[in-house]
N, C-alpha and C. Protein backbone atom coordinates (compact mmCIF):
# COMPACT_ATOMS: atom_id res chain seq x y z
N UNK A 1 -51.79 -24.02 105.53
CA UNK A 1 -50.91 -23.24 104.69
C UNK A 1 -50.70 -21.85 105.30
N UNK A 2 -50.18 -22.00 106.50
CA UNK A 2 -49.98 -20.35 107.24
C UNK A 2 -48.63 -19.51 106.31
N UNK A 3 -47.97 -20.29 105.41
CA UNK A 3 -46.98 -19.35 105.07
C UNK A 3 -47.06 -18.89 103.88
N UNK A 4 -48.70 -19.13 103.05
CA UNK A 4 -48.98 -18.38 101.95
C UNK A 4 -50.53 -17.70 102.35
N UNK A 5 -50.88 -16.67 101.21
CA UNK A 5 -51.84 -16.35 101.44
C UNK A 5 -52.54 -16.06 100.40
N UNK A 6 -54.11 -16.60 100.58
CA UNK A 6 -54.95 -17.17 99.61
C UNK A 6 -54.47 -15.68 98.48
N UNK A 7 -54.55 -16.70 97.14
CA UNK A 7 -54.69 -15.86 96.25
C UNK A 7 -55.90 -16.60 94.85
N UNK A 8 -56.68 -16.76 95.26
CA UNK A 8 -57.93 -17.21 94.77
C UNK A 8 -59.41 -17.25 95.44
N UNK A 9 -60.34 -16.53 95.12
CA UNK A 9 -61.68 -16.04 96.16
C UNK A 9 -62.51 -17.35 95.94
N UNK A 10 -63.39 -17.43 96.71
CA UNK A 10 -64.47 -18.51 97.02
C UNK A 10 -65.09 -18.69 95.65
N UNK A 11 -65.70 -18.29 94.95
CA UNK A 11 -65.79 -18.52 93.66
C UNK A 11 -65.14 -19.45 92.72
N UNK A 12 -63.48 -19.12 92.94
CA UNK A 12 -63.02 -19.72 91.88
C UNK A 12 -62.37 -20.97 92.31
N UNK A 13 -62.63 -20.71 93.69
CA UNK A 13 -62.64 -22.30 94.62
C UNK A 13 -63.18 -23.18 94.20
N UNK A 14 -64.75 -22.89 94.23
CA UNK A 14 -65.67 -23.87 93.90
C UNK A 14 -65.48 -24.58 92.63
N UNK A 15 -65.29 -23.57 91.39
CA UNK A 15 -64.82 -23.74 90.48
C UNK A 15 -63.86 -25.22 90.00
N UNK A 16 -62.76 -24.59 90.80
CA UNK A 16 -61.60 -25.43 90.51
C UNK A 16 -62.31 -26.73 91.23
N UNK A 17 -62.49 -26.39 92.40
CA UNK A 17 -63.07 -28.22 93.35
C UNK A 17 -64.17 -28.58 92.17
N UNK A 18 -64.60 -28.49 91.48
CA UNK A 18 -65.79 -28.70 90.81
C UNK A 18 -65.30 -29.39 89.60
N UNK A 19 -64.29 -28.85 88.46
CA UNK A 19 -63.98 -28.99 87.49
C UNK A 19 -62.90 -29.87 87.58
N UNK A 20 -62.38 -29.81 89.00
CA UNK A 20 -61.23 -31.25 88.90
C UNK A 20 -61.76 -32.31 89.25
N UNK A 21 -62.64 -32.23 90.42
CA UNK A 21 -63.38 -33.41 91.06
C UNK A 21 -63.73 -34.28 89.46
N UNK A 22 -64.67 -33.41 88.93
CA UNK A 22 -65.64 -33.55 87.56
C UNK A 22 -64.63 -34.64 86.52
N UNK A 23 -63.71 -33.94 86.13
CA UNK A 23 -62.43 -34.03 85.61
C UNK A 23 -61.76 -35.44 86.04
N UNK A 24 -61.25 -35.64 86.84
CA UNK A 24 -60.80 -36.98 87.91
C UNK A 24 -61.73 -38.06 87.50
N UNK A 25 -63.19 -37.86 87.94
CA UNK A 25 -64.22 -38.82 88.23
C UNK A 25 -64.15 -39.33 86.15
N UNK A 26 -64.34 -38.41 85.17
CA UNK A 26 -64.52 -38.63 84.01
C UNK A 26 -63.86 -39.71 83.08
N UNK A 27 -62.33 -39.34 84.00
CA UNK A 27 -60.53 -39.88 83.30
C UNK A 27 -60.73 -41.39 83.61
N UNK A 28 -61.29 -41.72 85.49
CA UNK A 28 -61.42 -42.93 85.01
C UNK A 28 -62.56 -43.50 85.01
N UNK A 29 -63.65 -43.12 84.24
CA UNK A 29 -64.71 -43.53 83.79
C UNK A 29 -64.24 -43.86 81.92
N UNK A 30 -63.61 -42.92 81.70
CA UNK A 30 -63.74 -43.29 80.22
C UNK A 30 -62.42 -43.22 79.70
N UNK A 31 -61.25 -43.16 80.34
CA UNK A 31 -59.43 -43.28 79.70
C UNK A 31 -59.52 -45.02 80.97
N UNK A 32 -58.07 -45.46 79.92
CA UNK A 32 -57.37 -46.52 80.73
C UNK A 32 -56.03 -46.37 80.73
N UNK A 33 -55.41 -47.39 82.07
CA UNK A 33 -54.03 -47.22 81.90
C UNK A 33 -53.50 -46.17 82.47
N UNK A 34 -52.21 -45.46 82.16
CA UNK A 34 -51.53 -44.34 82.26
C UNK A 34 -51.77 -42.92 81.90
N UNK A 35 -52.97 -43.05 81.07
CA UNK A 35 -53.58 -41.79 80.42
C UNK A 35 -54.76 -41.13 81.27
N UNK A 36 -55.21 -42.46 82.18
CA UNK A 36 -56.23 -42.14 82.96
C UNK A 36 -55.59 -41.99 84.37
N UNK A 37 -54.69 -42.47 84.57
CA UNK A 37 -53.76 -42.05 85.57
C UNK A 37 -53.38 -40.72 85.71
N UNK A 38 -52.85 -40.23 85.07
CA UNK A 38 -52.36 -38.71 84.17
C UNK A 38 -53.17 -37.73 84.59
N UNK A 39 -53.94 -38.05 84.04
CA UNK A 39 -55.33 -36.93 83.76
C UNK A 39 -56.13 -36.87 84.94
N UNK A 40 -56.21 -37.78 85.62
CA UNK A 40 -57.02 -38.24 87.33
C UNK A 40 -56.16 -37.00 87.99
N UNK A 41 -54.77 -37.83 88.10
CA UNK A 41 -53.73 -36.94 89.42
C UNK A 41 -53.66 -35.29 89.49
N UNK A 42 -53.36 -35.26 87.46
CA UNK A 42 -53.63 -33.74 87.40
C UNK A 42 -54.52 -32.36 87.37
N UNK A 43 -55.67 -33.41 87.24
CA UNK A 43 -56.95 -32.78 87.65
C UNK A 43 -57.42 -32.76 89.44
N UNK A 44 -57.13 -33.38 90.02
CA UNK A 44 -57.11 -33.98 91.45
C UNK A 44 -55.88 -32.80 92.02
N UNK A 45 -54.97 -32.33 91.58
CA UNK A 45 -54.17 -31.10 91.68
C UNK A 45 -54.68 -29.96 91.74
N UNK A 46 -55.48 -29.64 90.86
CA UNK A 46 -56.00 -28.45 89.93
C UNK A 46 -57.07 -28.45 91.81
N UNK A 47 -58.20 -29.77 91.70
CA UNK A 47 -58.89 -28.95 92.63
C UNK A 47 -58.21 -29.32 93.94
N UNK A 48 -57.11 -29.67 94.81
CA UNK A 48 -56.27 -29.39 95.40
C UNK A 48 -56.12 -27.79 95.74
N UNK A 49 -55.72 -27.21 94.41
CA UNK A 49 -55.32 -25.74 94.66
C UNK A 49 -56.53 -24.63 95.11
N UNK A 50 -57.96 -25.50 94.75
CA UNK A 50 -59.18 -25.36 94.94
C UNK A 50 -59.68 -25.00 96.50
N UNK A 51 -59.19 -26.37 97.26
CA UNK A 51 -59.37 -26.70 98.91
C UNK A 51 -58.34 -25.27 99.26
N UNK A 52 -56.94 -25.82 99.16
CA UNK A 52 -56.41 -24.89 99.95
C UNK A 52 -57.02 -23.56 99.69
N UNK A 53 -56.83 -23.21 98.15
CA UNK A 53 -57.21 -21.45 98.15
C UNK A 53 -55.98 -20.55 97.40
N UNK A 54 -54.88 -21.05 97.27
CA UNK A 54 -53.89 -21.08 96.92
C UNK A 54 -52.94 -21.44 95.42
N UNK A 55 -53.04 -20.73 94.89
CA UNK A 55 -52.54 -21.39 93.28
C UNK A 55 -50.85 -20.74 92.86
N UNK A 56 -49.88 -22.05 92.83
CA UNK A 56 -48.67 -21.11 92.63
C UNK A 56 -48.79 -20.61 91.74
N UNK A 57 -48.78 -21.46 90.53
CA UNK A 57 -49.14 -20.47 89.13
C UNK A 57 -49.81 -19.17 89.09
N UNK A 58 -50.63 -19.19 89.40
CA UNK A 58 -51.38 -17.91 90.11
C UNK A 58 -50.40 -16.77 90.91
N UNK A 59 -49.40 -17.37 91.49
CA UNK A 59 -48.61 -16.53 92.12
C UNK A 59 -47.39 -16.02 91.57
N UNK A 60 -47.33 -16.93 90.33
CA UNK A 60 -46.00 -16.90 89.99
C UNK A 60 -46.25 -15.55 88.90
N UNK A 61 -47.43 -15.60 88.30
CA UNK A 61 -47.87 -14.56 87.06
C UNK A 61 -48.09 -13.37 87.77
N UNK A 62 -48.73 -13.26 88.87
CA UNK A 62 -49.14 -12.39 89.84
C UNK A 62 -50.65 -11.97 89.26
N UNK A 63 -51.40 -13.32 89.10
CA UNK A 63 -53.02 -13.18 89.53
C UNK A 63 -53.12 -13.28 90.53
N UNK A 64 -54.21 -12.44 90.95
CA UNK A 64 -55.04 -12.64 92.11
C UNK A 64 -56.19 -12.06 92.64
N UNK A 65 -56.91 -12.66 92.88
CA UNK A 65 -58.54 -11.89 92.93
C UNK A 65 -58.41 -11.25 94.15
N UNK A 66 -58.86 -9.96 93.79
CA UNK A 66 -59.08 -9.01 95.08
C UNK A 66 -60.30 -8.97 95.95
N UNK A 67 -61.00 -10.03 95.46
CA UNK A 67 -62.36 -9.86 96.57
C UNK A 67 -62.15 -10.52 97.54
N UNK A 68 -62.89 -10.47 98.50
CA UNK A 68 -62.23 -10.94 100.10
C UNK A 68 -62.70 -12.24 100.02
N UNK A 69 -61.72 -13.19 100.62
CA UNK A 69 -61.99 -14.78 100.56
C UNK A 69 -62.93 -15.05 101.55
C-alpha cells in the first residue's frame, strides 16, 4: 500500500487482527448459511484493515493515531 499512509498504530493493529480473526472464527462456529457468511467476510475486513495498517473509514472522519507505527 505505497499510496496510503498508515493511519492506525501497532496497537490498534493487533486489536483489529485479533477481534476479526476472533470474530470470523466465532460466525462459523456458531451462525449458518448467509448470516455466517456475512459476518465471517466482514469481520475478515475489519482485520484486513488490521494487516495493512490502514483504515478508510478512519480516513474518511480524519482519525488517526499519532504515535509512530
Amino acid at each position: 500500500m505505497a499510496f496510503f499512509r498508515k493511519n492506525i498504530g501497532r496497537g490498534q493493529q493487533a486489536v483489529r487482527i485479533g477481534i476479526g480473526v476472533g470474530v470470523a472464527l466465532l460466525a462459523y462456529g456458531f451462525l449458518n448459511g448467509w448470516l455466517a457468511l456475512l459476518v465471517g467476510v466482514s469481520s475478515l475486513s475489519f482485520a484486513l484493515t488490521g494487516i495493512v495498517g490502514y483504515c478508510p473509514a478512519c480516513a474518511v472522519a480524519g482519525v488517526h493515531d499519532r504515535s509512530k507505527p
